[in-house]
C-alpha atoms as a PDB file:
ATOM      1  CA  UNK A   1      33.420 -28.326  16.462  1.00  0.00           C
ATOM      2  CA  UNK A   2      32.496 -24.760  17.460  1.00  0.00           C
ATOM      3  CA  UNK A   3      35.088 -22.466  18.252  1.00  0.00           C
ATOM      4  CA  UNK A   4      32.760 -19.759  19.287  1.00  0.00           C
ATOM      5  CA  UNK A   5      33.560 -17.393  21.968  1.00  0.00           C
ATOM      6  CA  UNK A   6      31.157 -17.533  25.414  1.00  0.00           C
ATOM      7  CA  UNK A   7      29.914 -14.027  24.258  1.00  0.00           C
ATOM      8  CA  UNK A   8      29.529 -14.427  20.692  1.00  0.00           C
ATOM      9  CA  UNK A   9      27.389 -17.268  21.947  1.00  0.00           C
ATOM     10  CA  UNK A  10      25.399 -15.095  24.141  1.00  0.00           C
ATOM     11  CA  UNK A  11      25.168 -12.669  20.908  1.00  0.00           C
ATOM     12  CA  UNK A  12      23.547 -15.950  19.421  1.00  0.00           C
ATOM     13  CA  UNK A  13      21.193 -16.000  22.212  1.00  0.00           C
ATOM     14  CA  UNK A  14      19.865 -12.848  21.905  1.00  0.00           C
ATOM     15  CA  UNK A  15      19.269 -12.885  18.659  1.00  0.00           C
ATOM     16  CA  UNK A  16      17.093 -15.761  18.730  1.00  0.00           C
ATOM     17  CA  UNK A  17      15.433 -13.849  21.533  1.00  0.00           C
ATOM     18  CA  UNK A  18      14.989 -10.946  19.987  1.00  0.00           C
ATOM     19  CA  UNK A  19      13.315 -13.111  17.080  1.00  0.00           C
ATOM     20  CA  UNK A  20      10.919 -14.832  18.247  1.00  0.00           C
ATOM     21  CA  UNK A  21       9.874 -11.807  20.442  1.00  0.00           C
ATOM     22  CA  UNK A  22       9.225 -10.066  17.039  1.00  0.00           C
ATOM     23  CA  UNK A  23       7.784 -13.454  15.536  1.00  0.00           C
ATOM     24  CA  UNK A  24       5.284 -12.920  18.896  1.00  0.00           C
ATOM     25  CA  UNK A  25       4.579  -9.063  18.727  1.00  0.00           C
ATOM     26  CA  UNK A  26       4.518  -9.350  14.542  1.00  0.00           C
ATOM     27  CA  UNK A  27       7.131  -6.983  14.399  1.00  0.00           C
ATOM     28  CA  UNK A  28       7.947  -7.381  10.640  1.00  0.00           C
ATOM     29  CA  UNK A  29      10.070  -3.982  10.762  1.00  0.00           C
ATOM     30  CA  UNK A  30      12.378  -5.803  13.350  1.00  0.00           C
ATOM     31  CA  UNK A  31      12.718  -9.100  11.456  1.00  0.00           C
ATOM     32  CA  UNK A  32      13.755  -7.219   8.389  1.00  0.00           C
ATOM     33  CA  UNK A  33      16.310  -5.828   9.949  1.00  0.00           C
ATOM     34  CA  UNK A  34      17.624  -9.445  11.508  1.00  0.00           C
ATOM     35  CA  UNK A  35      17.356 -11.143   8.454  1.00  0.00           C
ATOM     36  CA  UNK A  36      19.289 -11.846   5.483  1.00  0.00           C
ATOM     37  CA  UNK A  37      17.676 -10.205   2.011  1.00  0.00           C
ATOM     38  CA  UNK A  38      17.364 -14.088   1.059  1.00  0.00           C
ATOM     39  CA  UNK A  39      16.048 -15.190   3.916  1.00  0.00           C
ATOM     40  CA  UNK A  40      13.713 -18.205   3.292  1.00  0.00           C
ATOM     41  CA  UNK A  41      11.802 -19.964   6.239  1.00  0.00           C
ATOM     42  CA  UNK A  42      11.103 -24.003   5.399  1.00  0.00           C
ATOM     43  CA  UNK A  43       7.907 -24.967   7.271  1.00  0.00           C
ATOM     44  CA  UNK A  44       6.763 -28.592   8.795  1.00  0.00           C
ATOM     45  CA  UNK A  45       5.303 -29.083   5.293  1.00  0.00           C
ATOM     46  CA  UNK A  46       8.321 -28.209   3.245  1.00  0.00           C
ATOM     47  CA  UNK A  47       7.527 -25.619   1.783  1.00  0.00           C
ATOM     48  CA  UNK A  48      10.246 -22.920   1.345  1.00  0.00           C
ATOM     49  CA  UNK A  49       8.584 -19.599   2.091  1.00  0.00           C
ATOM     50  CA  UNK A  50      10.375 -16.069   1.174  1.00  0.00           C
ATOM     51  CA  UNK A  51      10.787 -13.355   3.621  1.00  0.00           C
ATOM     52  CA  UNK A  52       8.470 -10.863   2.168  1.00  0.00           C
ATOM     53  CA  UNK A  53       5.758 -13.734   1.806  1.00  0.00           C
ATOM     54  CA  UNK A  54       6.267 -14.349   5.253  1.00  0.00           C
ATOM     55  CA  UNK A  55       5.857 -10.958   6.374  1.00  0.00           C
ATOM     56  CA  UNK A  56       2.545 -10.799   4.646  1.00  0.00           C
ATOM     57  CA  UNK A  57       1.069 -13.776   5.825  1.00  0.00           C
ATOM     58  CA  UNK A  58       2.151 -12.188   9.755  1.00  0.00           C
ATOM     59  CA  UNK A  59       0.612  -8.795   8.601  1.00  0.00           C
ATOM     60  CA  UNK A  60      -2.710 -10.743   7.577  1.00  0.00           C
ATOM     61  CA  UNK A  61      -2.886 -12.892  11.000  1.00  0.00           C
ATOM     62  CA  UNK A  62      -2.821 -15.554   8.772  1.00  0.00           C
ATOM     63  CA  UNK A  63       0.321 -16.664  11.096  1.00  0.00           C
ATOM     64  CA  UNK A  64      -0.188 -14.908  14.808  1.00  0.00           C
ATOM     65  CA  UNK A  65       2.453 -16.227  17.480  1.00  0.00           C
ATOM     66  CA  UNK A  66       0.487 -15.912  20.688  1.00  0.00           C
ATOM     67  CA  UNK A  67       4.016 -17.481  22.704  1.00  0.00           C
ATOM     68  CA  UNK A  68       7.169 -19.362  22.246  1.00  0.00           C
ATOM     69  CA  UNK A  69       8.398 -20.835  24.133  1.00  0.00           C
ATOM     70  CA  UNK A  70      12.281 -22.636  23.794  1.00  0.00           C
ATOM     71  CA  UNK A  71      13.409 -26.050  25.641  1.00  0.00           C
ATOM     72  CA  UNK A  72      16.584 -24.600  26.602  1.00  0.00           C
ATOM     73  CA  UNK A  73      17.902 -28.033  27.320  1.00  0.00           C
ATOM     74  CA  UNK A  74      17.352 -28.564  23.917  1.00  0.00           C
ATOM     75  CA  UNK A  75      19.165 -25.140  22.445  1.00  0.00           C
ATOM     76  CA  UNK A  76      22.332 -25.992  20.621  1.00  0.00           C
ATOM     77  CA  UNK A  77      24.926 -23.220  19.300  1.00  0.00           C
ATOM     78  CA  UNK A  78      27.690 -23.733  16.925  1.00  0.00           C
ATOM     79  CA  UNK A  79      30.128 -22.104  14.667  1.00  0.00           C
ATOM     80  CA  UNK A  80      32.545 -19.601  14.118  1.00  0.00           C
ATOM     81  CA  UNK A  81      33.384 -15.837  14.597  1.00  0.00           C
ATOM     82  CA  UNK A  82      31.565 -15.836  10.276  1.00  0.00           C
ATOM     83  CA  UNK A  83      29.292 -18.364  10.716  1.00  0.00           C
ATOM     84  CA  UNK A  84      27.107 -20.305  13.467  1.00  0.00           C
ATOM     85  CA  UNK A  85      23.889 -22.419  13.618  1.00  0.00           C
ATOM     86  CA  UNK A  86      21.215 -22.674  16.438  1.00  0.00           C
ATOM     87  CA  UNK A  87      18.983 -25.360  16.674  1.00  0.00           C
ATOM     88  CA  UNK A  88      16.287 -26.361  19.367  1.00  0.00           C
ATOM     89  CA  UNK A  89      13.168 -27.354  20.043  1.00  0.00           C
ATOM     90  CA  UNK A  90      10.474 -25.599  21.745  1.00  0.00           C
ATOM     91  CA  UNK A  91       6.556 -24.717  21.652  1.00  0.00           C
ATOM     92  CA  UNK A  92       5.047 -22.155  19.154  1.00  0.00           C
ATOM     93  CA  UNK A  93       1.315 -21.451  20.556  1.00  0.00           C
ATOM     94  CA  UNK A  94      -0.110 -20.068  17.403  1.00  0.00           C
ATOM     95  CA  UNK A  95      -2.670 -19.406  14.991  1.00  0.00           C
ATOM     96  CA  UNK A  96      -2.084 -20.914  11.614  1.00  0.00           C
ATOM     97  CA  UNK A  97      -4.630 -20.048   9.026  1.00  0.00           C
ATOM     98  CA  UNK A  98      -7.205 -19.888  11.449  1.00  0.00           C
ATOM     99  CA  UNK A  99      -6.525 -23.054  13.367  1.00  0.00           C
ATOM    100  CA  UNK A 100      -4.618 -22.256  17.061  1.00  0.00           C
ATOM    101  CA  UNK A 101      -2.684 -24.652  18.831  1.00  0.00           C
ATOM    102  CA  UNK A 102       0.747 -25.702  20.441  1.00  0.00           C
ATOM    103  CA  UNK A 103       2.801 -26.549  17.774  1.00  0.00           C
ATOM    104  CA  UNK A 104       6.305 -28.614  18.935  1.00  0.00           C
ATOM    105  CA  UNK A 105       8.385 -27.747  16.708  1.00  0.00           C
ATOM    106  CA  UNK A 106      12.557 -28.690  16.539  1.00  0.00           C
ATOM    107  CA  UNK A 107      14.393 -25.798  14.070  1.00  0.00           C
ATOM    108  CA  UNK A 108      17.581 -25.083  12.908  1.00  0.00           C
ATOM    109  CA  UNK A 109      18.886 -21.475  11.966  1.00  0.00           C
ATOM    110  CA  UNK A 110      21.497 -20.640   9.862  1.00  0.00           C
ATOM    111  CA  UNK A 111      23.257 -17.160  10.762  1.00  0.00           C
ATOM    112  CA  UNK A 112      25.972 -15.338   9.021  1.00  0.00           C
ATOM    113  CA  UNK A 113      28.295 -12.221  10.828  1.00  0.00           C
ATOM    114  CA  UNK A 114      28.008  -9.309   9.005  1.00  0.00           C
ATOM    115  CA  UNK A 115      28.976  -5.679   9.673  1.00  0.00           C
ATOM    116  CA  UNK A 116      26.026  -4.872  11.569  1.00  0.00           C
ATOM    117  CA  UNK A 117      26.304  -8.075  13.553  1.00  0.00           C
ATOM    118  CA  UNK A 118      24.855 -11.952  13.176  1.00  0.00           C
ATOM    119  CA  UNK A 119      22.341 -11.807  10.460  1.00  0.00           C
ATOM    120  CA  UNK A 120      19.835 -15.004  10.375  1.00  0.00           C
ATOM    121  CA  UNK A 121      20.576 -16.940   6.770  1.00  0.00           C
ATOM    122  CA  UNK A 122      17.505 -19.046   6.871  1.00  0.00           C
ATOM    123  CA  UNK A 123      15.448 -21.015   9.063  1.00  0.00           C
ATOM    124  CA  UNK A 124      13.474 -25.125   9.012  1.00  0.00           C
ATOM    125  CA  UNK A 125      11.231 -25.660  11.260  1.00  0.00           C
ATOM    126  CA  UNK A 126      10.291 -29.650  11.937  1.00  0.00           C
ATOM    127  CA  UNK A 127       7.425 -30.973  14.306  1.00  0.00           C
ATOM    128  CA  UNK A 128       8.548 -33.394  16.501  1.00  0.00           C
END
């Protein structure tokens, strides 16, 4: 049951605005900042990727988000005032190692409040 407040679920929102808008513009500066040291993103295949692997693939185009875009009818937030999840589903038009396309894919993020605000834990991504 979430016991979040109606704006510390708008904080939620934003934040997983303001991330993919930096997945989109490959703003790896800004991501740093929003994620956790730790962070690890799981991908459709499994894999677990680390943050600074991440990062480089971005930096190399090897991953370029072109647009996402979120089913909000989809977008699910809950938690705590320490701890919350997100989870949706939405379209990632992107170029994955050289092959672009519409990927639908259904995530779920794991985020953490912190002194400096919500700080994203980790992230699986799922296509469905």
């Amino acid at each position: 049951m979430s016991i979040l407040t109606p704006t510390e679920r708008a904080e939620l929102k934003g934040v997983l605005s303001r991330y993919h808008d930096a997945m989109v513009a490959a703003r790896t500066d800004t991501l740093d900042a929003m994620l956790d040291p730790g962070f690890t993103l799981v991908h459709i295949t499994g894999y677990v990727q680390p943050k600074d692997e991440w990062f480089a693939v971005m930096r190399a185009a090897e991953f370029d988000y072109h647009s996402i875009d979120i089913e909000t009818s989809t977008l699910r937030i809950d938690g705590t005032t320490q701890g919350a999840s997100i989870s949706a589903r939405g379209i990632f038009n992107a170029t994955i190692q050289g092959m672009r396309r519409p990927w639908r894919l259904a995530f779920r993020m794991s985020l953490q409040r912190k002194s400096k605000g919500w700080v994203i834990q980790g992230a699986r991504y799922n296509s469905y």
